[in-house]
C-alpha atoms as a PDB file:
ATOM      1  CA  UNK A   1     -22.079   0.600   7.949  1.00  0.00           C
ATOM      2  CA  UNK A   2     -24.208   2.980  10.496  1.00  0.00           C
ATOM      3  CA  UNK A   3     -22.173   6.022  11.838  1.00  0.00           C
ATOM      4  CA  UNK A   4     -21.307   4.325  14.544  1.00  0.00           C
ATOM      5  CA  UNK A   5     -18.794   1.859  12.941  1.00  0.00           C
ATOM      6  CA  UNK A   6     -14.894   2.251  12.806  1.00  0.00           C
ATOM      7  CA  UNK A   7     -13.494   3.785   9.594  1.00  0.00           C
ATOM      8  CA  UNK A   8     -10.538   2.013  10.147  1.00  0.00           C
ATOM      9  CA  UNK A   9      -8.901  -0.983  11.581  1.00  0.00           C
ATOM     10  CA  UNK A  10      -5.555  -1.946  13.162  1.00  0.00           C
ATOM     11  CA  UNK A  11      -4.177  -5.534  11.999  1.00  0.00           C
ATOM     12  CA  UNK A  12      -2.202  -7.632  14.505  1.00  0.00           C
ATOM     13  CA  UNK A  13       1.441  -7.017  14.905  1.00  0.00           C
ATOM     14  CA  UNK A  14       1.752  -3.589  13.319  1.00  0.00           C
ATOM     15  CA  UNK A  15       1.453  -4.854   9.852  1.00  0.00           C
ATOM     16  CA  UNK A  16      -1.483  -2.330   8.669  1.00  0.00           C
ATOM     17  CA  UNK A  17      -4.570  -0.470   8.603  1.00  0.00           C
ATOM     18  CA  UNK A  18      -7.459  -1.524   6.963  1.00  0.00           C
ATOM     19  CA  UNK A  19      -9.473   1.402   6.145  1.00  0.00           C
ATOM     20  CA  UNK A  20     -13.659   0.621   5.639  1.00  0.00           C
ATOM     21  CA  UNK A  21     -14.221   3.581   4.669  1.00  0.00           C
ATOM     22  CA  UNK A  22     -12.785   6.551   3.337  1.00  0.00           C
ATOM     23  CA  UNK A  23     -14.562  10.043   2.773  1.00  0.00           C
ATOM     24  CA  UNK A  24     -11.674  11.151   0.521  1.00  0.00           C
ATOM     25  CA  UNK A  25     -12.491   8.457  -2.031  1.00  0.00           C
ATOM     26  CA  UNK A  26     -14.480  10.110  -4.818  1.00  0.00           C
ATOM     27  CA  UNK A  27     -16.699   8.080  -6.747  1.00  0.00           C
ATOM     28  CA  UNK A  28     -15.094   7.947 -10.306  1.00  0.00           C
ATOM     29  CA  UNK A  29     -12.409   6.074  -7.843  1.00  0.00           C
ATOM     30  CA  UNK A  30     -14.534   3.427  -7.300  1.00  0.00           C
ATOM     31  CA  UNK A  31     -14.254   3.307  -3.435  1.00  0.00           C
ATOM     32  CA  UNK A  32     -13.255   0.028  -1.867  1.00  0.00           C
ATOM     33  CA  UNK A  33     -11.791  -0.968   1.628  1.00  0.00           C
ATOM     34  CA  UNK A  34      -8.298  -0.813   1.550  1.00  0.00           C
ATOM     35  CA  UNK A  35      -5.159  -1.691   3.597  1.00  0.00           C
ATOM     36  CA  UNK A  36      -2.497   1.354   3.838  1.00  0.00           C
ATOM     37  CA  UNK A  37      -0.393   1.744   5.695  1.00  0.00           C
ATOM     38  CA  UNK A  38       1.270  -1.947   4.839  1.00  0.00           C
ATOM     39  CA  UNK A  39       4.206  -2.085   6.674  1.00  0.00           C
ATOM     40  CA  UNK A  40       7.400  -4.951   7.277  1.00  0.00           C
ATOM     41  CA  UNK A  41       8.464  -5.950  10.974  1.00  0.00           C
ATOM     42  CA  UNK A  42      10.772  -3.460  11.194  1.00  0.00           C
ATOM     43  CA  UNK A  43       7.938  -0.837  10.341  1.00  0.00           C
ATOM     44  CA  UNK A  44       9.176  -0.066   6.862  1.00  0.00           C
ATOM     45  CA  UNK A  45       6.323   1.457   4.634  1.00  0.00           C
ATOM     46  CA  UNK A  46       5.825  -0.919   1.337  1.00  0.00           C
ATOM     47  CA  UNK A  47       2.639   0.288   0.187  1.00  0.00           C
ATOM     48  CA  UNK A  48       1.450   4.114  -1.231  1.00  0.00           C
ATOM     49  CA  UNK A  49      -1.980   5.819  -1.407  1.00  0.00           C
ATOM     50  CA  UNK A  50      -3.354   8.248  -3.774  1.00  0.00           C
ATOM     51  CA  UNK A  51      -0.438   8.647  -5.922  1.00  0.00           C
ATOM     52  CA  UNK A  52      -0.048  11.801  -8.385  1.00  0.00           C
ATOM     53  CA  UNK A  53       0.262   9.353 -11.483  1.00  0.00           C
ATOM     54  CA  UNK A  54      -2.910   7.390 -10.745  1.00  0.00           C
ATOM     55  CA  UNK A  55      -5.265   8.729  -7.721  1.00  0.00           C
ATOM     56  CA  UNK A  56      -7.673   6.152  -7.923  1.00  0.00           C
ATOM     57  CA  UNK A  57      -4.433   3.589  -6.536  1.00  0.00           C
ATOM     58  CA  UNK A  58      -5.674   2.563  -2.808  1.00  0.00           C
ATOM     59  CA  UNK A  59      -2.845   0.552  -1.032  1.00  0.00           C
ATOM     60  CA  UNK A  60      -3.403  -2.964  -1.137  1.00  0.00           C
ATOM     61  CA  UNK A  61      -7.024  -3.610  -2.618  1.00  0.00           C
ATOM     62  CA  UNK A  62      -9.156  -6.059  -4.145  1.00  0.00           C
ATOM     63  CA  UNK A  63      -9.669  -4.105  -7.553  1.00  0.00           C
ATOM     64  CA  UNK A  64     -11.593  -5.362 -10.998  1.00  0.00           C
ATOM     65  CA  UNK A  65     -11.714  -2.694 -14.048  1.00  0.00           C
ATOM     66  CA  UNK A  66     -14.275  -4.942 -15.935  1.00  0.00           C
ATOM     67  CA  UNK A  67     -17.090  -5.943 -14.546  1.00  0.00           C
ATOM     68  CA  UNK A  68     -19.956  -7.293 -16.668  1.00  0.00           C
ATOM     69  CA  UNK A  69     -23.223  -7.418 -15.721  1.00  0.00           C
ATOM     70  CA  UNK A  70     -25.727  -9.495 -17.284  1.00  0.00           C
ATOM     71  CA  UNK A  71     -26.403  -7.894 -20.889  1.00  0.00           C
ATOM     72  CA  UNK A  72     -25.321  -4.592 -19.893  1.00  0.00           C
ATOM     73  CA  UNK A  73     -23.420  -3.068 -22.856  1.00  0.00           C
ATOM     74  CA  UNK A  74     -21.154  -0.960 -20.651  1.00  0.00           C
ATOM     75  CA  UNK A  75     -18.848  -2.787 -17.904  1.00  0.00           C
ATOM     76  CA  UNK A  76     -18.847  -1.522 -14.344  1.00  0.00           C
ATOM     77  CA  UNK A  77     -15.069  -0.339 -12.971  1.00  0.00           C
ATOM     78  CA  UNK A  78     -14.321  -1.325  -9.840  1.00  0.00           C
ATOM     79  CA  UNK A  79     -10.688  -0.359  -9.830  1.00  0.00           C
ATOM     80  CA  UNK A  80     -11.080   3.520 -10.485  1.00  0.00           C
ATOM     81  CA  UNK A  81     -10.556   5.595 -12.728  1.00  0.00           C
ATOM     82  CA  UNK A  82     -11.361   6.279 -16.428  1.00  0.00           C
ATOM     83  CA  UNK A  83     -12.404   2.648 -18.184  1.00  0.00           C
ATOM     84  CA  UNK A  84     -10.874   1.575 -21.725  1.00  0.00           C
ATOM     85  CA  UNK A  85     -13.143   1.642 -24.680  1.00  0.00           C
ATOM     86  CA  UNK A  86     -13.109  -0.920 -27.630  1.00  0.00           C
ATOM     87  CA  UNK A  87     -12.105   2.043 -31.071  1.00  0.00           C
ATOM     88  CA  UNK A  88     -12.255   4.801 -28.326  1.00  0.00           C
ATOM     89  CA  UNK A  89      -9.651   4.054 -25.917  1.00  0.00           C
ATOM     90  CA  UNK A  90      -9.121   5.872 -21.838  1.00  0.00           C
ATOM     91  CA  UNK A  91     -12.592   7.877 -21.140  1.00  0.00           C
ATOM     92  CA  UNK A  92     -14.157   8.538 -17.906  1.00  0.00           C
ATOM     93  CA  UNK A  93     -17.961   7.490 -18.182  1.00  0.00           C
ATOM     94  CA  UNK A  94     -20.123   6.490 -15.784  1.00  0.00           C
ATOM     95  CA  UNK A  95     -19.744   3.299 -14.224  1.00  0.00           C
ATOM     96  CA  UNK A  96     -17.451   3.347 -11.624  1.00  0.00           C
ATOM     97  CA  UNK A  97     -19.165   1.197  -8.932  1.00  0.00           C
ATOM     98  CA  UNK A  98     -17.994   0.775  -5.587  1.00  0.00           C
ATOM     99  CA  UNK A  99     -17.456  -2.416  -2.612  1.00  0.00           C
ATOM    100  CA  UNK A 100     -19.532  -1.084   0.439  1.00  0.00           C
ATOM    101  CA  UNK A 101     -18.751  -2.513   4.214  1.00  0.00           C
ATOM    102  CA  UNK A 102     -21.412  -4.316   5.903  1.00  0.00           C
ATOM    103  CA  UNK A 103     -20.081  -5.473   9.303  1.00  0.00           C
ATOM    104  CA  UNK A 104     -16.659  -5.897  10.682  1.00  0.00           C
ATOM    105  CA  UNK A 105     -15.770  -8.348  13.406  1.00  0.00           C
ATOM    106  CA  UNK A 106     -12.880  -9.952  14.388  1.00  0.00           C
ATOM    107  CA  UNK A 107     -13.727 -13.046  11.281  1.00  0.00           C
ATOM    108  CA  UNK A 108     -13.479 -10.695   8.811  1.00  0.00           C
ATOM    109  CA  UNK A 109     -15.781  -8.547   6.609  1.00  0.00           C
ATOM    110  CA  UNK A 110     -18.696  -8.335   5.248  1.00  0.00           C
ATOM    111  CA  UNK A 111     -19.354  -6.670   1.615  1.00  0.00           C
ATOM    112  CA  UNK A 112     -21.755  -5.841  -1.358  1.00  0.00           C
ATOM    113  CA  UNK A 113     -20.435  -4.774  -4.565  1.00  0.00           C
ATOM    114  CA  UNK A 114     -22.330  -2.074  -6.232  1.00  0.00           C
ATOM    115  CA  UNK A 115     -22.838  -0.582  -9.885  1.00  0.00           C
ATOM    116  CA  UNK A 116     -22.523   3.369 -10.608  1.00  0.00           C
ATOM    117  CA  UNK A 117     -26.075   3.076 -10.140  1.00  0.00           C
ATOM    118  CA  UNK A 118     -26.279   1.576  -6.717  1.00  0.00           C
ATOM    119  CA  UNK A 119     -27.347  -2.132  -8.043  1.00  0.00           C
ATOM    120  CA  UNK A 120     -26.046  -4.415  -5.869  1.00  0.00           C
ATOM    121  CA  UNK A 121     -24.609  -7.106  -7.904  1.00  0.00           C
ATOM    122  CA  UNK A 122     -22.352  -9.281  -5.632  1.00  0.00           C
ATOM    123  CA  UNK A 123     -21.865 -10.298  -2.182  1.00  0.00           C
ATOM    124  CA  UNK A 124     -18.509 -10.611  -0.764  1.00  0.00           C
ATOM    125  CA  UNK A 125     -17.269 -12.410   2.958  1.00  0.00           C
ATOM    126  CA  UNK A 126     -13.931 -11.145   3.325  1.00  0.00           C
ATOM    127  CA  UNK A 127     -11.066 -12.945   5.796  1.00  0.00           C
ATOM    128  CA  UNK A 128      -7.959 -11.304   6.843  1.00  0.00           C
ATOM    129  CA  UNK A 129      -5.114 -12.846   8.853  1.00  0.00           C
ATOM    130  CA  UNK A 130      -1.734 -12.183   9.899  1.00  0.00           C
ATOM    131  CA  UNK A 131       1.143 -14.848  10.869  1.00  0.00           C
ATOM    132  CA  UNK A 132       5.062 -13.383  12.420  1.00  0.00           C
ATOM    133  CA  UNK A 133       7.912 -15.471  11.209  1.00  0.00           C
ATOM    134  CA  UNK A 134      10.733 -13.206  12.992  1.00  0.00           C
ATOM    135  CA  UNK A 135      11.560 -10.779  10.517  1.00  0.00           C
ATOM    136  CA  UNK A 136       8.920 -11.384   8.141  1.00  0.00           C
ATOM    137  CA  UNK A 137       4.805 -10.945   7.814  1.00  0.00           C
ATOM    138  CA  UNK A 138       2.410 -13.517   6.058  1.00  0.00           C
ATOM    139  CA  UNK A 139      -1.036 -11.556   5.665  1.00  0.00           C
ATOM    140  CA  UNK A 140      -3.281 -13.854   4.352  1.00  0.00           C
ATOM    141  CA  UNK A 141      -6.472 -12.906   2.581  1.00  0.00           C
ATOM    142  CA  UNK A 142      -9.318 -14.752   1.727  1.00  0.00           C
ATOM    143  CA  UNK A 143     -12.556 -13.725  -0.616  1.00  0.00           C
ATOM    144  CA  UNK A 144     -15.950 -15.669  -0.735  1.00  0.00           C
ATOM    145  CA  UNK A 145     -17.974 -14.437  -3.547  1.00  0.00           C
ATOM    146  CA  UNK A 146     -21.879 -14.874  -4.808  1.00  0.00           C
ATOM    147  CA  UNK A 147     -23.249 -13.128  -7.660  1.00  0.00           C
ATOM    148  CA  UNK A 148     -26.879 -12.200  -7.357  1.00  0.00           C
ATOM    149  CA  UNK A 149     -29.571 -11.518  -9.723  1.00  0.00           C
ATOM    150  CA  UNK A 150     -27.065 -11.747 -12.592  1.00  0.00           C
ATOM    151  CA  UNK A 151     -24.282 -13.816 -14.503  1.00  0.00           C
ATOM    152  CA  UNK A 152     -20.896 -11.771 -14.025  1.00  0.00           C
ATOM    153  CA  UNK A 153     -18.583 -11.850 -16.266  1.00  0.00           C
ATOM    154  CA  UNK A 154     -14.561 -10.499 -15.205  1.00  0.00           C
ATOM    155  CA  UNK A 155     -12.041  -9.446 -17.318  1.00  0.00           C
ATOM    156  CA  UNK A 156      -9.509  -5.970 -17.792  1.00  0.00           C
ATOM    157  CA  UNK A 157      -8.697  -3.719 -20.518  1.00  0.00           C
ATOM    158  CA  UNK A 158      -6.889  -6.238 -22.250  1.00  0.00           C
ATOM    159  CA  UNK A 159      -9.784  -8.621 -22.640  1.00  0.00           C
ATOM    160  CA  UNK A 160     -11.372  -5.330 -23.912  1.00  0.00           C
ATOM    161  CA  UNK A 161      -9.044  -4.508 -26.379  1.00  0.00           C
ATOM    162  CA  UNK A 162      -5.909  -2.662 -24.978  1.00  0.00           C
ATOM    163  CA  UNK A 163      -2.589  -5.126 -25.281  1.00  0.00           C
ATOM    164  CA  UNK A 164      -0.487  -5.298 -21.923  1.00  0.00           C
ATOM    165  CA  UNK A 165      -3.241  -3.893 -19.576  1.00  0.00           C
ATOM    166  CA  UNK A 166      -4.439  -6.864 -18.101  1.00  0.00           C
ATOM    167  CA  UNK A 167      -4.717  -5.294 -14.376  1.00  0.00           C
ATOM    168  CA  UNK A 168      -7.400  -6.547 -12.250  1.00  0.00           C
ATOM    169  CA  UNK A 169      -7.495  -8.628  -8.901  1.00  0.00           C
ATOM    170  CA  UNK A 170      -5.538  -8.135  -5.806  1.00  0.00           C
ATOM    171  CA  UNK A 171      -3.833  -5.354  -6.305  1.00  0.00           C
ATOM    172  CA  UNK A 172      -0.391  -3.393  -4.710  1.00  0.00           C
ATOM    173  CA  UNK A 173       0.291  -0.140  -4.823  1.00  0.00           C
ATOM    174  CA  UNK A 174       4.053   0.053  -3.889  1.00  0.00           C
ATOM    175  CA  UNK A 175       5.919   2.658  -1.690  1.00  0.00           C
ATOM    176  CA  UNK A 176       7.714   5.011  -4.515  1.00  0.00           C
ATOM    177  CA  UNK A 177      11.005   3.640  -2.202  1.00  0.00           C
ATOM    178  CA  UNK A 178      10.185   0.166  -4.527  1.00  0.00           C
ATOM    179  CA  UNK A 179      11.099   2.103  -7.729  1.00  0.00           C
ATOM    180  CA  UNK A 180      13.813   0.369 -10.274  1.00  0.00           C
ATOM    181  CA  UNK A 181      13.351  -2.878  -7.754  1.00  0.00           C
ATOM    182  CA  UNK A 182      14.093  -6.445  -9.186  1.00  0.00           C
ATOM    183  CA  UNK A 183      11.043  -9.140  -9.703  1.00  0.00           C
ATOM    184  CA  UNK A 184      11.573 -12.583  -8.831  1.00  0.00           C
ATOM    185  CA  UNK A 185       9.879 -16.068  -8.636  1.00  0.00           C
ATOM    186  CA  UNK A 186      10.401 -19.620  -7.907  1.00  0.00           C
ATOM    187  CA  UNK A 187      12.539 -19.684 -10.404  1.00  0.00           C
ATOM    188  CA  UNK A 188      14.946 -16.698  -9.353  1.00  0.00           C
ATOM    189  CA  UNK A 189      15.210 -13.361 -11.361  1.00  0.00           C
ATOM    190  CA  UNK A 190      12.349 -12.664 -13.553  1.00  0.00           C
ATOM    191  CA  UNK A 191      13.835  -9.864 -16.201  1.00  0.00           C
ATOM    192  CA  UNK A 192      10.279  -9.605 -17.831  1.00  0.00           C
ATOM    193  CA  UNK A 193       7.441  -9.765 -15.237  1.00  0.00           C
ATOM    194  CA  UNK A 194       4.827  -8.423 -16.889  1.00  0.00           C
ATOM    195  CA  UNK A 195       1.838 -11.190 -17.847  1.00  0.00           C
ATOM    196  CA  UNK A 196       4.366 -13.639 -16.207  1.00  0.00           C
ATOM    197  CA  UNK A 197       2.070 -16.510 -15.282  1.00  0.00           C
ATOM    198  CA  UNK A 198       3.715 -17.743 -12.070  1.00  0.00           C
ATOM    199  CA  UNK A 199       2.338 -19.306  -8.315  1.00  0.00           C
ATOM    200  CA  UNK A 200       3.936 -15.770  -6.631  1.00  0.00           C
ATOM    201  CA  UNK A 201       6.277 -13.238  -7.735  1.00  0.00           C
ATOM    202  CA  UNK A 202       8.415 -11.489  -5.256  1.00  0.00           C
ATOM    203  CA  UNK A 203       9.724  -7.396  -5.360  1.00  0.00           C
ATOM    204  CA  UNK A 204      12.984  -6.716  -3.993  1.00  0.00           C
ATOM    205  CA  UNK A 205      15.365  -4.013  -3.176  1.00  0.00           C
ATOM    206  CA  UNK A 206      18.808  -4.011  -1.391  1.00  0.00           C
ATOM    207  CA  UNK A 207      16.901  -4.313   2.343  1.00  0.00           C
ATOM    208  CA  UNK A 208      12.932  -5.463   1.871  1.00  0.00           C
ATOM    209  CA  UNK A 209      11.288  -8.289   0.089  1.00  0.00           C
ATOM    210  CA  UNK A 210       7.778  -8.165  -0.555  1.00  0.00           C
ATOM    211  CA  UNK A 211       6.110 -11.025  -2.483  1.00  0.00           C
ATOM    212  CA  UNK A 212       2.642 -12.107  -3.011  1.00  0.00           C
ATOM    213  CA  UNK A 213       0.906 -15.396  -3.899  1.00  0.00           C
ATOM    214  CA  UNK A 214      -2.001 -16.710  -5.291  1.00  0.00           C
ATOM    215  CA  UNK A 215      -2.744 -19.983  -3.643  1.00  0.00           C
ATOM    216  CA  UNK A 216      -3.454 -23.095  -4.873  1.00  0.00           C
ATOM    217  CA  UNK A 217      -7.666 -23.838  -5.574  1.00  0.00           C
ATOM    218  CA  UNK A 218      -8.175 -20.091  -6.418  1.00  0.00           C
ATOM    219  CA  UNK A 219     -10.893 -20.180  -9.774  1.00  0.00           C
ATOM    220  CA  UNK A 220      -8.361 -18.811 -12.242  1.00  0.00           C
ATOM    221  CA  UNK A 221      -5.181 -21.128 -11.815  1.00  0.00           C
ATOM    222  CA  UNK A 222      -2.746 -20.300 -11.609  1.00  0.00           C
ATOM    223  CA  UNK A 223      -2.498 -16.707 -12.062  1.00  0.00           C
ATOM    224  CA  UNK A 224      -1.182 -14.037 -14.209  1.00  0.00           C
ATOM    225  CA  UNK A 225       0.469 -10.987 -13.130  1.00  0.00           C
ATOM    226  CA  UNK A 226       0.234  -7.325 -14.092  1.00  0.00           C
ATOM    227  CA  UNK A 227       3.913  -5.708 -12.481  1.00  0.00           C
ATOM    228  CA  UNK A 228       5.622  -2.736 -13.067  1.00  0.00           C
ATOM    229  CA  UNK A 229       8.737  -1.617 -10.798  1.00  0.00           C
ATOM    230  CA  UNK A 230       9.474   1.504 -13.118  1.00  0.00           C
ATOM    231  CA  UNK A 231       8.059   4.724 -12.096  1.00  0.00           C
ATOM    232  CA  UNK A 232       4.841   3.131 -10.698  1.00  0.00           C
ATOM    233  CA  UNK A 233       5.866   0.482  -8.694  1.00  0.00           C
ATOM    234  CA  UNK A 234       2.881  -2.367  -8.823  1.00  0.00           C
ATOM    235  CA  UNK A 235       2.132  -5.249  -8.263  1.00  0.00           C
ATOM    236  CA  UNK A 236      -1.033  -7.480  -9.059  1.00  0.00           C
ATOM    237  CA  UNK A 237      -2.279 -10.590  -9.070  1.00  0.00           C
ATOM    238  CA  UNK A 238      -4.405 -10.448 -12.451  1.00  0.00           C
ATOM    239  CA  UNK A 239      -6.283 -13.414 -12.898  1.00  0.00           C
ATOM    240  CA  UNK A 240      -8.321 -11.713 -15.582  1.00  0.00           C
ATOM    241  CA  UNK A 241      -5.207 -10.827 -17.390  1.00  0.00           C
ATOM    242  CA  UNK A 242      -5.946 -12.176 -21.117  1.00  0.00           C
ATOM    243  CA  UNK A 243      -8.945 -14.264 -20.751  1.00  0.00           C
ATOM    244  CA  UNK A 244     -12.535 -13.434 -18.670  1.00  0.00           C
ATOM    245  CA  UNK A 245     -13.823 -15.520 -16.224  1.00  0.00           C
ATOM    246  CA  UNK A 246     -17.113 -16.430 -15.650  1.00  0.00           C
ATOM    247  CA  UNK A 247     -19.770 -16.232 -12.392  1.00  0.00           C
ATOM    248  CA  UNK A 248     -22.987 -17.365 -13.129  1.00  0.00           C
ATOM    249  CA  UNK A 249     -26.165 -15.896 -10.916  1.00  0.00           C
ATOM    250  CA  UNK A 250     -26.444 -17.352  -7.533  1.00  0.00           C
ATOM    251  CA  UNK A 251     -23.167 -19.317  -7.770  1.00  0.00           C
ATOM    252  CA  UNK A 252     -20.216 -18.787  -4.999  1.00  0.00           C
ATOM    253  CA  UNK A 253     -16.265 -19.083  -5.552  1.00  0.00           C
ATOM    254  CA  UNK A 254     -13.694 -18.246  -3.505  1.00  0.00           C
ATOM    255  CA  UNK A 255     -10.470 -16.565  -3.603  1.00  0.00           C
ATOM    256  CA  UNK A 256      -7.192 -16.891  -1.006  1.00  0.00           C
ATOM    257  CA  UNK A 257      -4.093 -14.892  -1.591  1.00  0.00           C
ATOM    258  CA  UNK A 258      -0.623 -14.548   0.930  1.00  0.00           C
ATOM    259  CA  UNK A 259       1.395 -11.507   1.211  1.00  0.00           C
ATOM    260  CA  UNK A 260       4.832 -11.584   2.806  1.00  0.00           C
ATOM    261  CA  UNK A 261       6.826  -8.805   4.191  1.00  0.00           C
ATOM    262  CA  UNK A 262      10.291  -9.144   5.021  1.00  0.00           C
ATOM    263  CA  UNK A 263      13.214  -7.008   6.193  1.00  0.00           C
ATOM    264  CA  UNK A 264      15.553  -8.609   4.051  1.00  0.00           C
ATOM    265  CA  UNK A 265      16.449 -10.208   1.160  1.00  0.00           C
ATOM    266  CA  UNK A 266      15.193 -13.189   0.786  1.00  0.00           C
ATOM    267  CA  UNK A 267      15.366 -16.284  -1.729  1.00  0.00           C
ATOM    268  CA  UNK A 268      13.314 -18.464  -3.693  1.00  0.00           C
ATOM    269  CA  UNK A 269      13.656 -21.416  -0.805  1.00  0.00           C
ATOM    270  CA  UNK A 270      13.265 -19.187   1.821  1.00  0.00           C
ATOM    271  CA  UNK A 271       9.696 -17.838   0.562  1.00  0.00           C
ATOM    272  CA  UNK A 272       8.691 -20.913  -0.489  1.00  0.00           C
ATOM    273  CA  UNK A 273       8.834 -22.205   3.230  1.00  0.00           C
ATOM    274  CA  UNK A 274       6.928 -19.307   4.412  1.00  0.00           C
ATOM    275  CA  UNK A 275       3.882 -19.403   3.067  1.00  0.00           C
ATOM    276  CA  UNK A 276       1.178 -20.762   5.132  1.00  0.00           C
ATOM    277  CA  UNK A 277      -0.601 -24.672   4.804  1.00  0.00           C
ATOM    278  CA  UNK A 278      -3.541 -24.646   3.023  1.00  0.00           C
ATOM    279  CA  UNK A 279      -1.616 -23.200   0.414  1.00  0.00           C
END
């Protein structure tokens, strides 16, 4: 984007900022747009932005840790962050690539993803929308991808190696508020979220609810989800979780996740109903 562009954008009804850019973002974080503040109706904070534990965590963000690239031997990170190594394990190396801004209107964005190296690999038309059910907020996202000169291959640490690691894919920081929250799904209560495969999964406290879907038609589906409401509140839709998926040169997919924000409680019925057609 030339110098001219916004760093940032406002979303409709208070529900965010979507920040482009951000100077503060060093490269071993693998810099990425990224919406923070996220907030409810009733202007409640949900998401969290640079925390101590893991700096390289960027609000709501679209976030792969392994990335590879035609034959290359080493994966390119796009979440941030050190990179898990088959008989070595966490090491910071050099390969933490980064999604670059092209042009934002009021349809959405446009995006190239990047290697350490500044080979652009992937092309990336980016939707955002945003729906007001009274006290709640669907924000809708939607992610057209082409790989270029290359076959792309997705996966996480656990398709590298490392058990229970499977993060990768749309991905949550939560508030710090969020910590010791319950998980639930369509189901109800969900005691052990973690590589749960499930169409959403909601996080709740005693006064917020703040689930997230994975809609129907998505390429991996449905999903698997990396969650964690201990300490590090997260949550992720991880569609790479165990198994890598496959984008072959010059070939297109696309990608459509829902995120709702309410100032309540709310049940299994009552999120089903809000999530938006097409879904």
């Amino acid at each position: 984007m030339d110098q001219d562009s916004p760093t940032s954008v406002e979303l409709p009804d208070g529900v965010g900022r979507l920040v482009l850019t951000d100077p503060e973002t060093p490269p071993r974080d693998s810099p990425r747009p990224y919406l923070h503040p996220l907030r409810t109706p009733g202007g409640r904070i949900v998401s969290d932005v640079r925390p101590a534990d893991h700096d390289w965590h960027l609000g709501l963000s679209l976030a792969v840790s392994n990335i590879t690239i035609g034959a290359d031997e080493l994966d390119t990170n796009l979440w941030g962050g050190p990179t898990w190594l088959t008989g070595t394990g966490y090491r910071q190396v050099d390969n933490n690539g980064s999604q670059r801004p092209e042009g934002a209107d009021p349809g959405g964005l446009t995006l190239g993803w990047f290697d350490a190296h500044g080979r652009r690999f992937l092309d990336e038309r980016r939707r955002l929308s945003v729906r007001r059910l009274g006290d709640a907020t669907v924000l809708r996202i939607e992610s057209r991808w082409r790989a270029l000169g290359e076959r792309l291959v997705f996966g996480s640490p656990t398709t590298a190696g490392r058990p229970d690691a499977g993060y990768g894919g749309l991905f949550l920081r939560l508030d710090p508020s969020f910590d010791g929250s319950t998980v639930s799904g369509p189901d109800g209560a969900v005691a052990e979220p973690m590589g749960t495969v499930s169409r959403w999964l909601a996080v709740v406290d005693g006064s917020t609810t703040v689930a997230l879907r994975a809609d129907e038609g998505n390429p991996v589906d449905p999903t698997t989800w990396f969650v964690r409401t201990s300490e590090t509140p997260m949550l992720c839709a991880a569609p790479f979780f165990g198994a890598t998926w496959t984008l072959e040169a010059g070939a297109e997919a696309s990608w459509s996740w829902q995120l709702l924000l309410a100032d309540r409680v709310l049940g299994a019925a009552e999120i089903e109903a809000s999530w938006g057609r097409g879904a």
